[in-house]
Protein backbone atom coordinates (compact mmCIF):
# COMPACT_ATOMS: atom_id res chain seq x y z
CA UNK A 1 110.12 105.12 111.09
CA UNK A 2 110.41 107.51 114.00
CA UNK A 3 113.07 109.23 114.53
CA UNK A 4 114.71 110.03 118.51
CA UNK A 5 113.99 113.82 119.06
CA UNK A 6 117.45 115.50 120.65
CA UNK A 7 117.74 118.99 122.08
CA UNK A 8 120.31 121.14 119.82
CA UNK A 9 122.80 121.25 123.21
CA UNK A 10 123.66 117.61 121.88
CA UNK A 11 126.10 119.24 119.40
CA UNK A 12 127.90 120.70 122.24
CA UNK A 13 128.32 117.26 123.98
CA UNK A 14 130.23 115.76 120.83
CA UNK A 15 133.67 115.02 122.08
CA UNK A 16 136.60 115.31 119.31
CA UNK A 17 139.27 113.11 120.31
CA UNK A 18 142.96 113.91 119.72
CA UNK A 19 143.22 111.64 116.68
CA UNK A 20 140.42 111.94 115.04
CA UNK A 21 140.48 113.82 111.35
CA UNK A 22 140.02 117.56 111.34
CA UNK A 23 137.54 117.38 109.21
CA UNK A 24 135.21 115.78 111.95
CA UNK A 25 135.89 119.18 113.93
CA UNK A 26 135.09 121.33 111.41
CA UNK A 27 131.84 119.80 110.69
CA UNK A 28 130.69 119.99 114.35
CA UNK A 29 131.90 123.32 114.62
CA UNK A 30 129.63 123.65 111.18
CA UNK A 31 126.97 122.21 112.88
CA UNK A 32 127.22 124.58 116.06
CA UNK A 33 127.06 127.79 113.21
CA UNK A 34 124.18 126.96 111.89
CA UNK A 35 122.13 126.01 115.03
CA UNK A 36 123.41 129.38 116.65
CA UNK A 37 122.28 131.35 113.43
CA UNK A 38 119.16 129.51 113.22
CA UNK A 39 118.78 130.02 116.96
CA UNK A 40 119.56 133.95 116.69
CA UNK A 41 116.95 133.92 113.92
CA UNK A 42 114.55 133.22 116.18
CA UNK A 43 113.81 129.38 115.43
CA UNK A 44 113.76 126.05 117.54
CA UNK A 45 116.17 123.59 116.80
CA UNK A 46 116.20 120.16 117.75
CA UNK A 47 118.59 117.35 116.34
CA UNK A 48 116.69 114.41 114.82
CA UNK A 49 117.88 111.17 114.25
CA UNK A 50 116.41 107.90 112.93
CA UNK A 51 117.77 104.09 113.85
CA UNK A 52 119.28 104.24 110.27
CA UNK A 53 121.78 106.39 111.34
CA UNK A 54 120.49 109.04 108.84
CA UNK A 55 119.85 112.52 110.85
CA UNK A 56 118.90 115.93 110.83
CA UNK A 57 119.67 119.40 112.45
CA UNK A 58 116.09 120.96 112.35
CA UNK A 59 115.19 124.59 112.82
CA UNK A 60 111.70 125.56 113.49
CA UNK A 61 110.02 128.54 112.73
CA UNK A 62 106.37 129.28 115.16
CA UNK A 63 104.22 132.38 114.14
CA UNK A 64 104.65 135.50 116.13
CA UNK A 65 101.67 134.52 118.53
CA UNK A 66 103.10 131.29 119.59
CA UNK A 67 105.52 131.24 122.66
CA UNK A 68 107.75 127.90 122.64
CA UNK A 69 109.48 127.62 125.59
CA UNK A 70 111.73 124.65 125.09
CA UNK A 71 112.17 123.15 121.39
CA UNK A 72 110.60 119.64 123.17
CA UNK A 73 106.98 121.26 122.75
CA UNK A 74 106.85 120.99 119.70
CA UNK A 75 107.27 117.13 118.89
CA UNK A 76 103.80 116.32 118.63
CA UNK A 77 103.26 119.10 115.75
CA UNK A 78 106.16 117.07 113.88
CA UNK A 79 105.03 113.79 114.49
CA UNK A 80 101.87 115.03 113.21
CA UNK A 81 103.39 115.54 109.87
CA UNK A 82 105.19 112.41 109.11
CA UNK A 83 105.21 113.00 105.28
CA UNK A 84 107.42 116.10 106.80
CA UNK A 85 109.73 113.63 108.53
CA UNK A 86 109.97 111.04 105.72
CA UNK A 87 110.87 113.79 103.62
CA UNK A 88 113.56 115.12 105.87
CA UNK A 89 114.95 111.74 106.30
CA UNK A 90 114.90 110.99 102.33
CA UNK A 91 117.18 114.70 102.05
CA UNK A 92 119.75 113.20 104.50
CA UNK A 93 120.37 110.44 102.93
CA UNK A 94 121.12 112.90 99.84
CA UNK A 95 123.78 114.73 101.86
CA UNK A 96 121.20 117.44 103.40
CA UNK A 97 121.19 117.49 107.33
CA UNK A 98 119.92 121.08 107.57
CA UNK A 99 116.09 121.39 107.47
CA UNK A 100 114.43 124.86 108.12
CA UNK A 101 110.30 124.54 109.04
CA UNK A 102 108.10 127.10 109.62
CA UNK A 103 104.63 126.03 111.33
CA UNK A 104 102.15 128.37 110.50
CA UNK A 105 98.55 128.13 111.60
CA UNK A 106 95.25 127.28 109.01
CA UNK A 107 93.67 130.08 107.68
CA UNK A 108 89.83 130.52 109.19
CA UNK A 109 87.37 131.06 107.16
CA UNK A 110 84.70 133.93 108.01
CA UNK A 111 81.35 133.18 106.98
């Protein structure tokens, strides 16, 4: 299953109604935390989330070499890897919506 590819500003547009338990604030606010540190880390983040409901805030790591613009680019290297994404979606269901992934590029061989 394929999961809906979000840009990381999504967290900001979640809207915490007066009556709704703290505790829903303070995991946004969680959330927000750990994108920013990711973010000032120097990966991508994007918010993934599959029809199940199940999701996942996913920071991405590109060598050195690579510039990424906008977090969007790199959707077809994930959906590339979707032993990655079934993975990522088996953690959530566990309780773990914070996956860190660093691309890296094959070694070349010299002959």
């Amino acid at each position: 299953m394929t999961p809906i590819f979000l840009p990381h500003t999504t967290l900001d547009a979640i809207i915490i109604l007066e009556d709704t338990p703290p505790t829903l604030a303070l995991g946004r606010d969680h959330l927000r935390a750990l994108r920013d540190r990711a973010m000032a880390e120097g990966a991508h983040v994007l918010l993934l989330a599959w029809p199940s409901l199940d999701w996942v805030l996913l920071a991405v790591e590109v060598p050195p070499d690579v510039v990424v613009l906008d977090a969007q680019q790199l959707i077809p290297n994930l959906l590339a890897n979707p032993a990655a994404l079934d993975h990522m979606r088996s953690e959530s269901r566990n309780g773990q919506h914070l996956s860190w992934l660093s691309l890296t590029r094959p070694a070349t061989a010299q002959h």
